[in-house]
C-alpha atoms as a PDB file:
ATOM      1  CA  UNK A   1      54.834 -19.724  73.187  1.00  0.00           C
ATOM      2  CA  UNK A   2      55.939 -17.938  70.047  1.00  0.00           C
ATOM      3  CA  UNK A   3      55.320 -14.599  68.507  1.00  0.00           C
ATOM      4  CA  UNK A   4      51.878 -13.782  67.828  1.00  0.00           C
ATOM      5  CA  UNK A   5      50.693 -13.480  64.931  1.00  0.00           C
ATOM      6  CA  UNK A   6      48.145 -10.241  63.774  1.00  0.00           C
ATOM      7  CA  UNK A   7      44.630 -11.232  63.301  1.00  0.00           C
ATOM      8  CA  UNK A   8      43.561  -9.357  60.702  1.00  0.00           C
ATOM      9  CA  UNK A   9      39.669  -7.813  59.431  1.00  0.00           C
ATOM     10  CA  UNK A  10      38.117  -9.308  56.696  1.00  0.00           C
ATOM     11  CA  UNK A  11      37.554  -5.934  54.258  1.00  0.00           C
ATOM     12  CA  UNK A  12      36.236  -6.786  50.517  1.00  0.00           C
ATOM     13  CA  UNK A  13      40.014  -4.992  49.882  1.00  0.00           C
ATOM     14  CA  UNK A  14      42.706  -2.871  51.516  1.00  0.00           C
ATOM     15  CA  UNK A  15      45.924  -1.116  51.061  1.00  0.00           C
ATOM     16  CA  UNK A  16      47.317  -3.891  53.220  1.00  0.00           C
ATOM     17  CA  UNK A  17      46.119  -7.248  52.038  1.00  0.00           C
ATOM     18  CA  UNK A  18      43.733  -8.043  49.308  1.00  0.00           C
ATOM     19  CA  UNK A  19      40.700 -10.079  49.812  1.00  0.00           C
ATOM     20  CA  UNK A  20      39.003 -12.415  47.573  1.00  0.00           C
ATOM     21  CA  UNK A  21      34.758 -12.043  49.693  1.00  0.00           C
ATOM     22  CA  UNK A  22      32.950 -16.154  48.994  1.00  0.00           C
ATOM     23  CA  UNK A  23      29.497 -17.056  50.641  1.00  0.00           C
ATOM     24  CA  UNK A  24      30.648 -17.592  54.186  1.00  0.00           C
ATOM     25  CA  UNK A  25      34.210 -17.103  54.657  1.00  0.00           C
ATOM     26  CA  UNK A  26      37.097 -14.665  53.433  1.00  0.00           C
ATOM     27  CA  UNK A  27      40.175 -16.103  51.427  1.00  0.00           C
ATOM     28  CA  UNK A  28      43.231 -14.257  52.603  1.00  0.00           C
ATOM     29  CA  UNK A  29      45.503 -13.436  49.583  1.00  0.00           C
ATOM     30  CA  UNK A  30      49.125 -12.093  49.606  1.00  0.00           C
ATOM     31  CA  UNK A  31      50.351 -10.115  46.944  1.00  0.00           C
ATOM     32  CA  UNK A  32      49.730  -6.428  48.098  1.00  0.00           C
ATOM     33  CA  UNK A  33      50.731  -6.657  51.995  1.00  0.00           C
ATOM     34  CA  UNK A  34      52.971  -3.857  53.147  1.00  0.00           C
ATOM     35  CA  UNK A  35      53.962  -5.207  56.707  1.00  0.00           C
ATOM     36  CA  UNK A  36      52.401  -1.682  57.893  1.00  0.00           C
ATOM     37  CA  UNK A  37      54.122  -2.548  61.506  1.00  0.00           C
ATOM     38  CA  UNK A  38      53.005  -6.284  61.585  1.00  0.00           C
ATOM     39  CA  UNK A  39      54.945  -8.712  63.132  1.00  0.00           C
ATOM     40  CA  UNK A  40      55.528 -12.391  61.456  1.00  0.00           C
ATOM     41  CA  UNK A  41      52.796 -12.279  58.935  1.00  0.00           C
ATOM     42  CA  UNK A  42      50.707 -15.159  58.018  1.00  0.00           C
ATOM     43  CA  UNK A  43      51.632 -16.924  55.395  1.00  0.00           C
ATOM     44  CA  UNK A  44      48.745 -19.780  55.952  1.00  0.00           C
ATOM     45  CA  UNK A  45      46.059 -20.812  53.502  1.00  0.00           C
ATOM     46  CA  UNK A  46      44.160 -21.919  56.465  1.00  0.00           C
ATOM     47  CA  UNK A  47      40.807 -20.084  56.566  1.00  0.00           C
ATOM     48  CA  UNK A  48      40.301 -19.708  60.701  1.00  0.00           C
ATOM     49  CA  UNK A  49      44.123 -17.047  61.824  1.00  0.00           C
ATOM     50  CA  UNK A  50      43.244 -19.356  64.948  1.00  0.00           C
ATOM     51  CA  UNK A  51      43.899 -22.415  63.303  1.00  0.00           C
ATOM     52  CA  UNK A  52      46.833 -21.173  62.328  1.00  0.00           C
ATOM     53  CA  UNK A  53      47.971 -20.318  65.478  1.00  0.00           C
ATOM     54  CA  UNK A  54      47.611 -22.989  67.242  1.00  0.00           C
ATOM     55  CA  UNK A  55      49.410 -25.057  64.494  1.00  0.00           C
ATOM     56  CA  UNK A  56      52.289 -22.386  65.014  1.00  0.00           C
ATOM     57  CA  UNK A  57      52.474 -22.788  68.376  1.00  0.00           C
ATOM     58  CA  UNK A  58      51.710 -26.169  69.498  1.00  0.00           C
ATOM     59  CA  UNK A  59      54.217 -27.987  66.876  1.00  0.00           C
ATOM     60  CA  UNK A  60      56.307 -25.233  65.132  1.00  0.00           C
ATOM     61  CA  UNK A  61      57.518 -22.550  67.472  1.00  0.00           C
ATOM     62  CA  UNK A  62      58.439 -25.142  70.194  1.00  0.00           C
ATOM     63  CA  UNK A  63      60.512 -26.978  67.878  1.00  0.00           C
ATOM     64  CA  UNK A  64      61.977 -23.947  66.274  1.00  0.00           C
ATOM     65  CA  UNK A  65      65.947 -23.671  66.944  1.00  0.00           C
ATOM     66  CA  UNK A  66      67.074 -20.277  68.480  1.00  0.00           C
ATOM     67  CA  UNK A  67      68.520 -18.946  65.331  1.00  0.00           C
ATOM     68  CA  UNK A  68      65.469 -19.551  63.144  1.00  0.00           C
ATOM     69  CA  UNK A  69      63.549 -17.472  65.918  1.00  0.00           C
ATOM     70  CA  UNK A  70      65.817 -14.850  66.317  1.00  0.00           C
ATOM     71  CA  UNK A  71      66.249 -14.559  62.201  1.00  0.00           C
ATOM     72  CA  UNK A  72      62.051 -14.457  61.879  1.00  0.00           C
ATOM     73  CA  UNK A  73      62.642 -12.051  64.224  1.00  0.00           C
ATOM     74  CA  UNK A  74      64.770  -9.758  62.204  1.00  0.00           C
ATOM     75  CA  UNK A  75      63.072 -10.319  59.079  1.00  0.00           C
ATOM     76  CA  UNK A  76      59.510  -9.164  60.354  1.00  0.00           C
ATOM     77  CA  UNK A  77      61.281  -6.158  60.256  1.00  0.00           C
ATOM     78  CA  UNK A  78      61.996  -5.783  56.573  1.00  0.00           C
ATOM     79  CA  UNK A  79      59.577  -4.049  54.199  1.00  0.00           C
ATOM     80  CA  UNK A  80      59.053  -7.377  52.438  1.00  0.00           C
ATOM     81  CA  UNK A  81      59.078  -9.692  55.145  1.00  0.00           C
ATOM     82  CA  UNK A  82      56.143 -11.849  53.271  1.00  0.00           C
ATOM     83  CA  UNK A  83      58.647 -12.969  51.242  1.00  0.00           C
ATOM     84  CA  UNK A  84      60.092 -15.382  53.658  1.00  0.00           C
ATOM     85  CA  UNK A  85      59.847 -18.909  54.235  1.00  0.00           C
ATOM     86  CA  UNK A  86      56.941 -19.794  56.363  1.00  0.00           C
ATOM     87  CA  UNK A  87      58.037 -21.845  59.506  1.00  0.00           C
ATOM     88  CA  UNK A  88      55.235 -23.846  59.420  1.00  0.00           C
ATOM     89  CA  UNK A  89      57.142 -25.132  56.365  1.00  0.00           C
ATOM     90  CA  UNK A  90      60.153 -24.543  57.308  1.00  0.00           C
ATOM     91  CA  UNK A  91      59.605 -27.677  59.889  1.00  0.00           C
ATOM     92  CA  UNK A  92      58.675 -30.078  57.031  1.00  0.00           C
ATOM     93  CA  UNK A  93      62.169 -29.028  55.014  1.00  0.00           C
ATOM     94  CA  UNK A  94      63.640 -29.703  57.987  1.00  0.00           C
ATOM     95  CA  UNK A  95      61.857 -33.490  57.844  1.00  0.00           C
ATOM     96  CA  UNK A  96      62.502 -33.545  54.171  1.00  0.00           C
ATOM     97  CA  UNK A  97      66.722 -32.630  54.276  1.00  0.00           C
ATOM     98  CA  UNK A  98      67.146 -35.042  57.021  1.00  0.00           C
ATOM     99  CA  UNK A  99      65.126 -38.006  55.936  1.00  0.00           C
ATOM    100  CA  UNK A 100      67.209 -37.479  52.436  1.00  0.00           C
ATOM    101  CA  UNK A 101      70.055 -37.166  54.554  1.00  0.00           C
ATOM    102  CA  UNK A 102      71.310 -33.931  52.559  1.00  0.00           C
ATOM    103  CA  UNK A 103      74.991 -33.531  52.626  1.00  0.00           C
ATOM    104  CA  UNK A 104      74.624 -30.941  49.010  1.00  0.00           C
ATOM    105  CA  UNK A 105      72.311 -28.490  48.132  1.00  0.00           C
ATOM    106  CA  UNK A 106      71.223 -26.012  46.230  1.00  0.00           C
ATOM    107  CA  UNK A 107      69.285 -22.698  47.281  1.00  0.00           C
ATOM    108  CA  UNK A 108      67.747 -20.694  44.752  1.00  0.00           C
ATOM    109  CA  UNK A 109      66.448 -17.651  46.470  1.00  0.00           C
ATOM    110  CA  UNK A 110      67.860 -16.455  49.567  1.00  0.00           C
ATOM    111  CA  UNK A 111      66.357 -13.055  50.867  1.00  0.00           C
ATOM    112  CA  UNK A 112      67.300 -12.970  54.303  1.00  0.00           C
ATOM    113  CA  UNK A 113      68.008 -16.533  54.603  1.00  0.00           C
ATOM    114  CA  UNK A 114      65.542 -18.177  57.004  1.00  0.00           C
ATOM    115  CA  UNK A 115      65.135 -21.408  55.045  1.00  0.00           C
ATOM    116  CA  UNK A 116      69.407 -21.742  54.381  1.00  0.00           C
ATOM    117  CA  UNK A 117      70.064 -20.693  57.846  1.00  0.00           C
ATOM    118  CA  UNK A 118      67.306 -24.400  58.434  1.00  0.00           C
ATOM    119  CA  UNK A 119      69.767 -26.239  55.855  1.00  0.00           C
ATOM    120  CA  UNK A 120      72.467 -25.013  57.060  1.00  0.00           C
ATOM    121  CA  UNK A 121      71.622 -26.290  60.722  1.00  0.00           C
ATOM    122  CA  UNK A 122      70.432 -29.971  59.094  1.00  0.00           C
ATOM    123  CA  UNK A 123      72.776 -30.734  56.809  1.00  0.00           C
ATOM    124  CA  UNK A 124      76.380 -32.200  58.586  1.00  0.00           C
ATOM    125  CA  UNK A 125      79.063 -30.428  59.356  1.00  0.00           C
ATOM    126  CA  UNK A 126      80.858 -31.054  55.967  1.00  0.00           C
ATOM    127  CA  UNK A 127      77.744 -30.277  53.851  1.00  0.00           C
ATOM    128  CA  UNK A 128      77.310 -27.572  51.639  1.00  0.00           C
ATOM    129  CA  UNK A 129      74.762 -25.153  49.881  1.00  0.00           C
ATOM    130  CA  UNK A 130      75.047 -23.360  46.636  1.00  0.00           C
ATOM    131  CA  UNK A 131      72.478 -20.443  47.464  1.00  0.00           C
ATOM    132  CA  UNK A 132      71.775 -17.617  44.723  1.00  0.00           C
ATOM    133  CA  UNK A 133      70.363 -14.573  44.415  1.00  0.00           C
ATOM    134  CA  UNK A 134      70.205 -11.572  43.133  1.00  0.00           C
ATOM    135  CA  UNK A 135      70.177  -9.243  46.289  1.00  0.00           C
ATOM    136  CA  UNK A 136      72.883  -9.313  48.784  1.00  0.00           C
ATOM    137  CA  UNK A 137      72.005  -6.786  51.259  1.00  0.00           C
ATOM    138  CA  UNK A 138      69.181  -9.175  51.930  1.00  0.00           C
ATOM    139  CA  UNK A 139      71.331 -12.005  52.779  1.00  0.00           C
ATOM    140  CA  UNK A 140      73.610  -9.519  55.041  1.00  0.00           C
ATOM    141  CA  UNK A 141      70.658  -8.782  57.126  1.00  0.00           C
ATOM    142  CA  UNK A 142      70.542 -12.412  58.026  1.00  0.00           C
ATOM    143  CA  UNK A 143      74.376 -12.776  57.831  1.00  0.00           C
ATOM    144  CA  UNK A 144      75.002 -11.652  61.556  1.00  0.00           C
ATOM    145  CA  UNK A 145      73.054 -14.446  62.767  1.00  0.00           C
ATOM    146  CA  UNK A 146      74.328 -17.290  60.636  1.00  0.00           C
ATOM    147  CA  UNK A 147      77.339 -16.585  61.608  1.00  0.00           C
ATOM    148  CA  UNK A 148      76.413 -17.167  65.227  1.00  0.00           C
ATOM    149  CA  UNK A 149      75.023 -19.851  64.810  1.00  0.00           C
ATOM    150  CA  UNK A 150      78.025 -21.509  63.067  1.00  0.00           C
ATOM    151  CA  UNK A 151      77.361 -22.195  60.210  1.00  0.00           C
ATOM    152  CA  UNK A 152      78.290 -19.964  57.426  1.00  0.00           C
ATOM    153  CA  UNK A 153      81.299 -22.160  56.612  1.00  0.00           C
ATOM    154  CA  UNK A 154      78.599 -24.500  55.059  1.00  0.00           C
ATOM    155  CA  UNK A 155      77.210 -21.729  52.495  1.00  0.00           C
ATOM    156  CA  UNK A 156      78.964 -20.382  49.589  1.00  0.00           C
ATOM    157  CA  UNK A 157      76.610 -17.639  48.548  1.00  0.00           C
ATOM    158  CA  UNK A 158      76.806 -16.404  44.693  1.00  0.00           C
ATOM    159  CA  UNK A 159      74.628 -13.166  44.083  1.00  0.00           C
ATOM    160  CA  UNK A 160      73.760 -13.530  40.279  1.00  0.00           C
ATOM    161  CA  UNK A 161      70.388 -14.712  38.438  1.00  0.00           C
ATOM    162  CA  UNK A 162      70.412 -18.317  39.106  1.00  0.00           C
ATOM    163  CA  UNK A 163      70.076 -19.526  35.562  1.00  0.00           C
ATOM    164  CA  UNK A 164      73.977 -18.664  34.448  1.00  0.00           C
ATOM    165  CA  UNK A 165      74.720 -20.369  37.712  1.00  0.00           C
ATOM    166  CA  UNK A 166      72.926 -23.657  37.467  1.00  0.00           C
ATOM    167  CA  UNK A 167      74.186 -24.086  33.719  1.00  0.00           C
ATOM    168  CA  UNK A 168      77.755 -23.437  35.040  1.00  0.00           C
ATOM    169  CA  UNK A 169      77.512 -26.000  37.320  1.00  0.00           C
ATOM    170  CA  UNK A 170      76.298 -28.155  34.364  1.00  0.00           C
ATOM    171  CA  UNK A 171      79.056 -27.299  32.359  1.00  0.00           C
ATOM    172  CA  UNK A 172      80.890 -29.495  34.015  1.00  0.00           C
ATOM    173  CA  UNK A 173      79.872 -33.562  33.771  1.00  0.00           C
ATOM    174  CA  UNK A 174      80.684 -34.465  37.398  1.00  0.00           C
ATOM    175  CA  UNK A 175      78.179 -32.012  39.053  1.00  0.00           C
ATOM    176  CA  UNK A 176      75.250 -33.991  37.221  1.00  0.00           C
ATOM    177  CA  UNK A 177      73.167 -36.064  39.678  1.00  0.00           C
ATOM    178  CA  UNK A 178      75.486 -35.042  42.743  1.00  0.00           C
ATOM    179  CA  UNK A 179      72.622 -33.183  45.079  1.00  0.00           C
ATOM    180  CA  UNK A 180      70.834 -34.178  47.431  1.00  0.00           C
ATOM    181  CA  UNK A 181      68.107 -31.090  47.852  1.00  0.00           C
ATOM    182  CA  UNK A 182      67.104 -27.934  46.153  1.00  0.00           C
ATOM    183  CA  UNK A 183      64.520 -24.920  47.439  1.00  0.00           C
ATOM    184  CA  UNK A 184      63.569 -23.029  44.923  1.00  0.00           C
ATOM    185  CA  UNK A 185      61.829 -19.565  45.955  1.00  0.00           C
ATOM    186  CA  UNK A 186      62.755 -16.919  43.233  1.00  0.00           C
ATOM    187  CA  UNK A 187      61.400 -15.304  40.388  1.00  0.00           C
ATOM    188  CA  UNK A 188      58.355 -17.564  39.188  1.00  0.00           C
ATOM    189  CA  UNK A 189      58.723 -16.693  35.305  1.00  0.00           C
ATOM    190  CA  UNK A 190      61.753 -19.130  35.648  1.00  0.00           C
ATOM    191  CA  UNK A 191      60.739 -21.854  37.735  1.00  0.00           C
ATOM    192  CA  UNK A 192      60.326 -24.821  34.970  1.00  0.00           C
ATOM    193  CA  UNK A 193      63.571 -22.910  33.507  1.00  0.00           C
ATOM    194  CA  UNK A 194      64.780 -24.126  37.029  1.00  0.00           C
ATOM    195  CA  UNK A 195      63.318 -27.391  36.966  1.00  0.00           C
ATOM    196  CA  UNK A 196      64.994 -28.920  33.222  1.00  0.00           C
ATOM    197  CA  UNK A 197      68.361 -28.072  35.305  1.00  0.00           C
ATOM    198  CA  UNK A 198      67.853 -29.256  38.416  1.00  0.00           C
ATOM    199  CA  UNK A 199      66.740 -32.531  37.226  1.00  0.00           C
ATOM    200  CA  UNK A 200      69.878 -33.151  35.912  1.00  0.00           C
ATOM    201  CA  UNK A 201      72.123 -31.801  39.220  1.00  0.00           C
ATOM    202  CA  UNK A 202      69.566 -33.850  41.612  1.00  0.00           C
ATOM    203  CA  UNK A 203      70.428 -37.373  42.406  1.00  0.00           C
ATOM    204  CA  UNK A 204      68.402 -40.223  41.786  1.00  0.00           C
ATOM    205  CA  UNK A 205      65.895 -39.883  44.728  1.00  0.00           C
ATOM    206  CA  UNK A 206      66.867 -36.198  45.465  1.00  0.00           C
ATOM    207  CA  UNK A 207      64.309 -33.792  46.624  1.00  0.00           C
ATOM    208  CA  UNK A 208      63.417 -29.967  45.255  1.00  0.00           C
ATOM    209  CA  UNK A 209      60.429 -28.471  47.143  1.00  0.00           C
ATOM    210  CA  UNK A 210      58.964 -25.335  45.412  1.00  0.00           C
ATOM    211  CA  UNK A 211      57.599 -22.128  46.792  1.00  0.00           C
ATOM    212  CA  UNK A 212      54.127 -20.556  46.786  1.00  0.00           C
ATOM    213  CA  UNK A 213      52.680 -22.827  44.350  1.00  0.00           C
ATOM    214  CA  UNK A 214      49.320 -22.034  45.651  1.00  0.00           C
ATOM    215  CA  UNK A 215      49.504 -18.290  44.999  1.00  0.00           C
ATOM    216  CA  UNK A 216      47.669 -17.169  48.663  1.00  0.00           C
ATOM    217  CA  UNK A 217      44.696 -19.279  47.046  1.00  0.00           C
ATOM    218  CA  UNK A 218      44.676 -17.588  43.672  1.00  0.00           C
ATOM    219  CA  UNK A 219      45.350 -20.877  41.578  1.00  0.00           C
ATOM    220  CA  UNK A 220      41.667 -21.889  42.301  1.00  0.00           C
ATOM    221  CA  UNK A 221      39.715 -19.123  42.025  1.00  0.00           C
ATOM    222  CA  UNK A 222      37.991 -17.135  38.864  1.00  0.00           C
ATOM    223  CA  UNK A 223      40.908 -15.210  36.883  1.00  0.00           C
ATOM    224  CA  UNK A 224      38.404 -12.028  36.586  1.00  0.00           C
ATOM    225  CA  UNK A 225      38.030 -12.047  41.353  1.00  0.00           C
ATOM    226  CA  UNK A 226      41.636 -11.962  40.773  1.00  0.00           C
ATOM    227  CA  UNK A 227      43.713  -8.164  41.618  1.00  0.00           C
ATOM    228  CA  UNK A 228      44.696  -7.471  37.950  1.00  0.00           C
ATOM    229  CA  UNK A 229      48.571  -7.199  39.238  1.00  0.00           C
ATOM    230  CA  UNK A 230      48.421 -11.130  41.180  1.00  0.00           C
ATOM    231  CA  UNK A 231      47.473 -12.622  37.376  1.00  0.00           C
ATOM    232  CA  UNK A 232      50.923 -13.117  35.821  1.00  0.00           C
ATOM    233  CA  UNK A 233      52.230 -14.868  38.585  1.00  0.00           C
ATOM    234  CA  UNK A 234      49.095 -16.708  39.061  1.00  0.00           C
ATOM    235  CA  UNK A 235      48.963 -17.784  35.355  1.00  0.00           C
ATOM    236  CA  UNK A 236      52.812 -18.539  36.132  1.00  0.00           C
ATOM    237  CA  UNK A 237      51.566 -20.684  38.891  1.00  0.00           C
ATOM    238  CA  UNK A 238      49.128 -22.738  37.160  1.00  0.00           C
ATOM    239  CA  UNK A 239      51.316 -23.962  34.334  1.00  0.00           C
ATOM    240  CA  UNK A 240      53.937 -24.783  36.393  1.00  0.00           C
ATOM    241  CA  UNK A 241      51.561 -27.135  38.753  1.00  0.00           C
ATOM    242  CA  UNK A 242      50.271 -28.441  35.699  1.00  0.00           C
ATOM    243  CA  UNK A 243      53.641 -29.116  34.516  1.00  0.00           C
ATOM    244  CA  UNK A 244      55.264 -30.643  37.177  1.00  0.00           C
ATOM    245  CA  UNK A 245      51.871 -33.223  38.088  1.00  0.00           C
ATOM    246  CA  UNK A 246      52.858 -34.516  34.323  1.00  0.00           C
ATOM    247  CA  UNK A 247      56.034 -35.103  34.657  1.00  0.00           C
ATOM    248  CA  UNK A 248      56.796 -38.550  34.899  1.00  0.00           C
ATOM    249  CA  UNK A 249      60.711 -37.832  35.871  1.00  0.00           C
ATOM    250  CA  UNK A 250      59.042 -37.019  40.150  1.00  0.00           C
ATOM    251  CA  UNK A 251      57.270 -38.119  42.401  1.00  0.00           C
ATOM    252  CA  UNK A 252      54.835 -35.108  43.751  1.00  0.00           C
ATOM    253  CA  UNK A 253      53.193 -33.547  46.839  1.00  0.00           C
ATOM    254  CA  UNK A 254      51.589 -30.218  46.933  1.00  0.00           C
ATOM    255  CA  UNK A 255      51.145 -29.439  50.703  1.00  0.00           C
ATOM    256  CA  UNK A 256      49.020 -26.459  51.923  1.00  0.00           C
ATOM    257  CA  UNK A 257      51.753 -25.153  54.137  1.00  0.00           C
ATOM    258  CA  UNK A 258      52.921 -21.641  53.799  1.00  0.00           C
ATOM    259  CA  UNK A 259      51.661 -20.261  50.603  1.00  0.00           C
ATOM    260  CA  UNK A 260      51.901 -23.998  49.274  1.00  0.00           C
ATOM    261  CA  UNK A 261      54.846 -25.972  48.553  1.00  0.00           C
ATOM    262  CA  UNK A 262      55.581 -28.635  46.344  1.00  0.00           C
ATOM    263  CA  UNK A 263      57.511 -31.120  47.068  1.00  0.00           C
ATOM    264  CA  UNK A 264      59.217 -32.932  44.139  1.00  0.00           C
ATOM    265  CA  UNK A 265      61.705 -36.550  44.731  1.00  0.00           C
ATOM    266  CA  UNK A 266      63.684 -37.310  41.363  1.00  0.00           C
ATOM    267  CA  UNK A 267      62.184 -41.175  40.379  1.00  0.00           C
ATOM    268  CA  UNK A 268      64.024 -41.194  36.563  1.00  0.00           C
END
């Protein structure tokens, strides 16, 4: 059995986690949490922490590869741990990279590298990932256990904004429609910015899954029951999901896993 994770109260708010009070039920939202000593956060939108658990560890923590633990591990540590991947979907980019059969891929948004230490492990031996970001020491406090794991050959990590990257890469012709996968977890203000690009580096058929594209919940309720400093991102949120469900150039899935993800396959 895996970590546990905390149960927490339901409070109207708190310094640690903001909640959003309905009829019968509290909505957990993320935006404010401060670890405060907690070990592997939640990241679910389910309503019932039990739920959650057992989902965690009937199917995910059993399957989980010794790295990935030991990384989740070391990031529950880190004042922002939040900001990882959730395993729970984790798992289904694990599905996703191998059913794709990603050999090339591109990582926008690193932090300590849970989610390219999973491509790293399901891509071949040969494969590669172009991962960006902006923060380094992030990516070193992962770095120990990449490397035991094997794989670091695989990653060439660039610390920049991932904009100047991704239109270098375009610069040249013969990196157009030559990946196989992108995860995109970064700065939201930029993710259709990220989008244009990567439609033209993905193959025909290639997969990007985006982060937290249900905001902790935020998308669906009331902007005024919203904490005044969630609403940008939130406002980010919703145009983006409205922008990517017209877009005739994917395929789409929004799956309630983590803080949502969205799962986009290249059709045109």
């Amino acid at each position: 059995m895996g970590p546990s994770y905390s149960t927490f109260p339901c409070p109207e708010q708190s310094a640690d986690l903001i909640f959003w009070k309905s009829a019968n039920s509290c909505v957990k939202l993320l935006g404010v949490m401060e670890q405060s000593g907690k070990k592997n956060p939640s990241k679910g939108l389910l309503q019932s922490e039990e739920l959650y658990q057992y989902l965690l560890e009937t199917s995910v923590y059993p399957r989980e590869p010794e790295p990935l633990k030991e990384l989740r591990d070391i990031t529950a540590t880190h004042p922002k741990a939040v900001m990882a991947t959730a395993p729970d979907a984790g798992q289904l980019m694990d599905m996703l990279l191998r059913l794709v059969n990603a050999k090339k891929t591109i990582e926008i948004g690193v932090f300590t590298g849970y989610s390219l230490l999973l491509t790293a492990l399901s891509i071949p031996d040969d494969g590669k990932i172009t991962a960006i970001d902006v923060d380094r020491q992030a990516y070193e406090m992962g770095l120990p256990v990449i490397r035991k794991a094997g794989v670091e050959h695989k990653i060439n990590f660039i610390e920049s904004q991932a904009l100047p990257v991704l239109d270098k890469l375009l610069e040249e012709h013969e990196n157009e429609g030559i990946f196989d996968f992108a995860f995109v977890d970064a700065d939201k203000v930029n993710y259709k910015n990220y989008h244009e690009r990567l439609m033209k580096l993905l193959k025909m058929g290639g997969i990007v899954v985006y982060d937290n594209t249900l905001r902790g919940g935020t998308v669906a309720m009331p902007e005024e029951l919203v904490a005044e400093n969630l609403r940008e991102n939130r406002r980010l949120t919703i145009e983006l999901n409205n922008f990517l469900a017209a877009d005739p150039r994917v395929q789409i899935c929004l799956a309630p896993l983590g803080d949502g993800i969205t799962i986009c396959r290249r059709v045109c």
